[in-house]
N, C-alpha and C. Protein backbone atom coordinates (compact mmCIF):
# COMPACT_ATOMS: atom_id res chain seq x y z
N UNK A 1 -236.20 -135.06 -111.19
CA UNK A 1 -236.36 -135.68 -112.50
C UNK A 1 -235.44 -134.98 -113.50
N UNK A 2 -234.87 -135.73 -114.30
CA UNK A 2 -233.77 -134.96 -115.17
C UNK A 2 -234.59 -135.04 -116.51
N UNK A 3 -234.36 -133.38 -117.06
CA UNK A 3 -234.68 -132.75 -118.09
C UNK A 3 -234.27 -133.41 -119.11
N UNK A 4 -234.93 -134.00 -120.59
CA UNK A 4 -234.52 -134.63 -121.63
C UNK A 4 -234.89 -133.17 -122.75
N UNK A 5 -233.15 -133.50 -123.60
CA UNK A 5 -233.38 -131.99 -124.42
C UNK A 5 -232.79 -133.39 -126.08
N UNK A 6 -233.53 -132.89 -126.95
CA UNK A 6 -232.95 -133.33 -128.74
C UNK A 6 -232.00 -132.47 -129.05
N UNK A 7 -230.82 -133.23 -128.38
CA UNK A 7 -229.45 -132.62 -128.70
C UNK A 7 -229.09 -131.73 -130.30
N UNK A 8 -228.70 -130.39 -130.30
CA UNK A 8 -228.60 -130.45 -131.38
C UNK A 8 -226.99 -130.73 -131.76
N UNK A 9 -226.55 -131.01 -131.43
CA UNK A 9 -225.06 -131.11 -131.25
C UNK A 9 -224.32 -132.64 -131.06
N UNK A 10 -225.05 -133.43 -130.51
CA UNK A 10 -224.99 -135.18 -130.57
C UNK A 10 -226.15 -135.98 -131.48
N UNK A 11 -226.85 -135.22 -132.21
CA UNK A 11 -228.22 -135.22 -132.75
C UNK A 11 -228.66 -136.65 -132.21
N UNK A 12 -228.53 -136.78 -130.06
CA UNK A 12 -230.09 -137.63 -129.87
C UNK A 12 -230.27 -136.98 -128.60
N UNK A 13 -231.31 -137.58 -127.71
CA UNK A 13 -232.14 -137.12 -127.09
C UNK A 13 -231.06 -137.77 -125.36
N UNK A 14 -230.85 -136.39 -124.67
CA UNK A 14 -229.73 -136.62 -123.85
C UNK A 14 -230.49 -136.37 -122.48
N UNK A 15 -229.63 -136.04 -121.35
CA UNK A 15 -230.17 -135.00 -120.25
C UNK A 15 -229.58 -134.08 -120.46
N UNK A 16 -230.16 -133.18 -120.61
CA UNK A 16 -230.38 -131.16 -120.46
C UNK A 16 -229.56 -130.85 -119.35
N UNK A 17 -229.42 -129.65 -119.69
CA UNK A 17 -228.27 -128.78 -118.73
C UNK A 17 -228.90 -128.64 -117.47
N UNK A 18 -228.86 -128.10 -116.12
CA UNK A 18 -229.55 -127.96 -115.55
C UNK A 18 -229.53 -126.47 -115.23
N UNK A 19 -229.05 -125.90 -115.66
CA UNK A 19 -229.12 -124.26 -115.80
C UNK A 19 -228.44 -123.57 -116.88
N UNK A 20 -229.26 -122.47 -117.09
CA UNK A 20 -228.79 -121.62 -118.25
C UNK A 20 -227.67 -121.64 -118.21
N UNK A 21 -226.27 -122.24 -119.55
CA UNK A 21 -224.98 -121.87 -118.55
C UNK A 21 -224.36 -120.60 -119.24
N UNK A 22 -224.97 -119.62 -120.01
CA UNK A 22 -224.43 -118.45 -120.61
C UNK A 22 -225.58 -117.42 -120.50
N UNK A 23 -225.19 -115.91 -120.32
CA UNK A 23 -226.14 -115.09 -120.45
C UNK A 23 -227.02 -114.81 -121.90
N UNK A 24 -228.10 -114.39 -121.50
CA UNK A 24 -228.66 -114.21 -122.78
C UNK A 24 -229.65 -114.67 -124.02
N UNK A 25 -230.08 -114.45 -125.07
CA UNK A 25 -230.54 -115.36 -125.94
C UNK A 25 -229.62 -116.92 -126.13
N UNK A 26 -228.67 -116.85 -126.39
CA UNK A 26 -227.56 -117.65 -126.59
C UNK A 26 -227.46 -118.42 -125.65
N UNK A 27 -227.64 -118.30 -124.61
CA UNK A 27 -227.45 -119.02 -123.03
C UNK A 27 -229.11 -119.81 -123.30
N UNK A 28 -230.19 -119.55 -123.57
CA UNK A 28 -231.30 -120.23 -123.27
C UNK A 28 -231.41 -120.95 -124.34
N UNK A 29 -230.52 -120.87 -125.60
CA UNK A 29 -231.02 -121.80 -126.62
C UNK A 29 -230.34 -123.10 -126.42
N UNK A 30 -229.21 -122.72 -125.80
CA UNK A 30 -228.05 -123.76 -125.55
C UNK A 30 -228.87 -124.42 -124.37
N UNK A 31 -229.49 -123.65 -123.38
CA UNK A 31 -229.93 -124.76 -122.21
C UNK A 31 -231.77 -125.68 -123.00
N UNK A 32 -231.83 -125.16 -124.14
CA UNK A 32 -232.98 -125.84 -124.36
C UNK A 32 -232.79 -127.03 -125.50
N UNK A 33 -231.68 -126.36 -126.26
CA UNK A 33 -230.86 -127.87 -127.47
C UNK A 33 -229.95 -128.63 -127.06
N UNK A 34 -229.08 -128.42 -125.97
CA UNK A 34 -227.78 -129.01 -126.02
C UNK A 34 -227.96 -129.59 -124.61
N UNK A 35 -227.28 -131.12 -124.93
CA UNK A 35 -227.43 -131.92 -123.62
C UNK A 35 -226.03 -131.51 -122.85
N UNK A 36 -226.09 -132.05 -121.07
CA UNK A 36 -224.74 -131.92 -120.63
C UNK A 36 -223.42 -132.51 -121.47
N UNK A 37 -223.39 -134.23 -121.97
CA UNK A 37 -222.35 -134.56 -122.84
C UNK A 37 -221.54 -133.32 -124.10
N UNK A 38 -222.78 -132.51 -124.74
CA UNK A 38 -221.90 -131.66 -125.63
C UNK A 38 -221.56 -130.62 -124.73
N UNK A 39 -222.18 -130.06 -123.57
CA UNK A 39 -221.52 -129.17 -122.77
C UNK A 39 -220.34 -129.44 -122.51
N UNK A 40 -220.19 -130.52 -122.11
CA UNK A 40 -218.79 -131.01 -121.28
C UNK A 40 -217.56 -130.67 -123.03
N UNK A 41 -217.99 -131.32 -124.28
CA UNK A 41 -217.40 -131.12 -125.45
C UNK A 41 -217.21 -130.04 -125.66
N UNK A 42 -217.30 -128.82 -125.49
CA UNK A 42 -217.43 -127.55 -125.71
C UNK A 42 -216.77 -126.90 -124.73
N UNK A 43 -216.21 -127.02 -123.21
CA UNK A 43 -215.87 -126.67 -122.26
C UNK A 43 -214.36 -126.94 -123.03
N UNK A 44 -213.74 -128.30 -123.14
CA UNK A 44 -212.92 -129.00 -123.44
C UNK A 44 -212.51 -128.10 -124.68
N UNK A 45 -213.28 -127.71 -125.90
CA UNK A 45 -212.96 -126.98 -127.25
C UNK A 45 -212.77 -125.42 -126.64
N UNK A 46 -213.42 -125.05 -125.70
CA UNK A 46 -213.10 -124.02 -125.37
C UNK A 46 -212.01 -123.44 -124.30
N UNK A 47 -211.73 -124.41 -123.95
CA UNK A 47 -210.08 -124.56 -122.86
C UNK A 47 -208.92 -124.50 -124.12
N UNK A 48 -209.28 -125.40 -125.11
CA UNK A 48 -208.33 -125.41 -126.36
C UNK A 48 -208.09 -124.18 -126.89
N UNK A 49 -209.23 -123.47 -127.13
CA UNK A 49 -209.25 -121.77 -127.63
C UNK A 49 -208.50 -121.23 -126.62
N UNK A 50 -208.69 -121.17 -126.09
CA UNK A 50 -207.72 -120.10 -124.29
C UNK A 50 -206.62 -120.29 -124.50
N UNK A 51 -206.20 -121.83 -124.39
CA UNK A 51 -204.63 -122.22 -124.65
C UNK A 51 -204.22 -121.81 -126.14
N UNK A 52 -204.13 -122.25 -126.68
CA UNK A 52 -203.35 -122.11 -128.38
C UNK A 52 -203.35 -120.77 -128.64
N UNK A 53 -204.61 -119.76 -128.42
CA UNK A 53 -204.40 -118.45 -128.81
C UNK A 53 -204.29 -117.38 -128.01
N UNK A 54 -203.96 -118.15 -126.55
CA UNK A 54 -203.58 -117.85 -125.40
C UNK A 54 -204.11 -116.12 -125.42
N UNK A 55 -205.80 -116.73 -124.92
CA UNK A 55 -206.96 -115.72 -124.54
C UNK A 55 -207.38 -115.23 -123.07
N UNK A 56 -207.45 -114.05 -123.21
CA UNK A 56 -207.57 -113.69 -121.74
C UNK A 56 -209.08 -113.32 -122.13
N UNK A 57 -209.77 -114.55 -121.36
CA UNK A 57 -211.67 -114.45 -120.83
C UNK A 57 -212.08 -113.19 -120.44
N UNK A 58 -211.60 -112.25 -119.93
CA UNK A 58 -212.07 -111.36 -118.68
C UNK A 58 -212.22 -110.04 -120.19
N UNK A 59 -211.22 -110.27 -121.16
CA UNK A 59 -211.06 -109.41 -122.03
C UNK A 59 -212.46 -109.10 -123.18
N UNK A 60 -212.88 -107.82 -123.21
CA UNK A 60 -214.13 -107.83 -123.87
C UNK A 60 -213.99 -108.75 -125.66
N UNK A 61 -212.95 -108.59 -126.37
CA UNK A 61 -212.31 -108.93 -127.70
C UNK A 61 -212.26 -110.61 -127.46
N UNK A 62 -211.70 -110.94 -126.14
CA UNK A 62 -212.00 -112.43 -126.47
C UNK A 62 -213.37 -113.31 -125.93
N UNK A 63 -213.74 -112.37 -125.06
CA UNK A 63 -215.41 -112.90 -124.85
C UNK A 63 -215.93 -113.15 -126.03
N UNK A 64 -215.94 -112.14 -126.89
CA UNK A 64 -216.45 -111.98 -128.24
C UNK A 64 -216.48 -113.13 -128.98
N UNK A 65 -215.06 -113.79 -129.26
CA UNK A 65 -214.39 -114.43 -129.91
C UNK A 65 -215.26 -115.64 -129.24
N UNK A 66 -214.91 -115.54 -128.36
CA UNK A 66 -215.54 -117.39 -127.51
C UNK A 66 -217.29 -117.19 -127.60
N UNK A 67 -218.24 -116.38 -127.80
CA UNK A 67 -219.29 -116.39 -127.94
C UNK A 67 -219.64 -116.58 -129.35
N UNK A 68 -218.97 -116.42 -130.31
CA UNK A 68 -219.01 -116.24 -131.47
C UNK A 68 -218.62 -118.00 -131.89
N UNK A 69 -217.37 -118.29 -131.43
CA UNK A 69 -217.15 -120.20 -131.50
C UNK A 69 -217.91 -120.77 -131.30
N UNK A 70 -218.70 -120.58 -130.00
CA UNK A 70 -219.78 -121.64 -129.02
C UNK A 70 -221.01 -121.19 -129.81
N UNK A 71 -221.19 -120.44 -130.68
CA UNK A 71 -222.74 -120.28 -131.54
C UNK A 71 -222.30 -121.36 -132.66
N UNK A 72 -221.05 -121.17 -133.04
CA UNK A 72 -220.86 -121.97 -134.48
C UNK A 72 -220.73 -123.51 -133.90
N UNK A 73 -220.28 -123.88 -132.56
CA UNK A 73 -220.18 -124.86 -132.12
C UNK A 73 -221.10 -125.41 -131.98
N UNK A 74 -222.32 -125.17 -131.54
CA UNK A 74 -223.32 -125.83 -131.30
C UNK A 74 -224.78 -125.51 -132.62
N UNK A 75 -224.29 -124.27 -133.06
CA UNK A 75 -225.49 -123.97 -134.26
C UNK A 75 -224.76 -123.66 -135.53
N UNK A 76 -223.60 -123.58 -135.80
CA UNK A 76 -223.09 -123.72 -137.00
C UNK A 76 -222.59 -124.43 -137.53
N UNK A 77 -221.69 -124.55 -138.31
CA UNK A 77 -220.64 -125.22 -139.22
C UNK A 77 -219.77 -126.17 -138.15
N UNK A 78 -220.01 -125.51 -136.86
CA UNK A 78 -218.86 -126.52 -136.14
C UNK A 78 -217.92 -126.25 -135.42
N UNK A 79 -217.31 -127.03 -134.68
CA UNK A 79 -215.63 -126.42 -134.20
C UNK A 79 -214.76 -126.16 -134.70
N UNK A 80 -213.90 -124.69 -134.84
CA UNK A 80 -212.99 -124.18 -135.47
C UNK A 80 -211.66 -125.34 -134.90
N UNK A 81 -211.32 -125.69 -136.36
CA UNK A 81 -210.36 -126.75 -136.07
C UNK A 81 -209.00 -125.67 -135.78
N UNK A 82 -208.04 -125.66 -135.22
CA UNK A 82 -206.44 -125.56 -135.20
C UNK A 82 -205.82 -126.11 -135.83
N UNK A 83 -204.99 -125.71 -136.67
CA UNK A 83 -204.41 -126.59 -137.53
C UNK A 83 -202.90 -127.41 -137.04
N UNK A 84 -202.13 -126.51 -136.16
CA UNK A 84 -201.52 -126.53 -135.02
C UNK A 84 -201.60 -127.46 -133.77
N UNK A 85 -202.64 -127.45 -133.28
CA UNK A 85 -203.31 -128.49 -132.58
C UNK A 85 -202.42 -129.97 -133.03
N UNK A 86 -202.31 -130.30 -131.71
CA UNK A 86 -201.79 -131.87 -131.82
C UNK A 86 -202.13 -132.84 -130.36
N UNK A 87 -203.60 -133.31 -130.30
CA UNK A 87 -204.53 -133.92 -128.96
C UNK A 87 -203.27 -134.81 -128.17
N UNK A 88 -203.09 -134.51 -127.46
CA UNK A 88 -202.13 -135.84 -126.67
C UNK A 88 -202.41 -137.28 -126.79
């Protein structure tokens, strides 16, 4: 049976992640507000971060950075736009 979560991020009522997908407080709020559709949106915004400011993941400074986006992404103000950025 697939999990129904009140997106906070598409603000309606989606299917849920099916596992925590981040460690932590942060990881369980996201698997209890955010449906797979904004997951998939956020994967996509966060491939964009890697590329343009050409981030190395493994690095403690840009973990940081990408945990800090994906809170504002899904519980803040939003996706840090690029101004640079130009979507194909």
């Amino acid at each position: 049976m697939t999990r129904i979560v009140k997106c906070v991020y598409l603000d309606k009522d989606a299917p849920g992640l099916t596992r925590v997908p981040y460690p932590g407080d942060l990881g369980k709020r996201i698997y209890d507000n955010v449906c797979q559709e904004a997951w998939q949106e956020w994967l996509k915004h966060q491939t964009m971060l890697i590329n343009e400011y050409r981030l190395t993941p493994i690095e403690p400074k840009a973990r940081k950075y990408l945990e800090e986006e994906m809170e504002k992404f899904f519980f803040g103000d939003g996706p840090t736009q690029i101004a640079e950025f130009v979507p194909k």
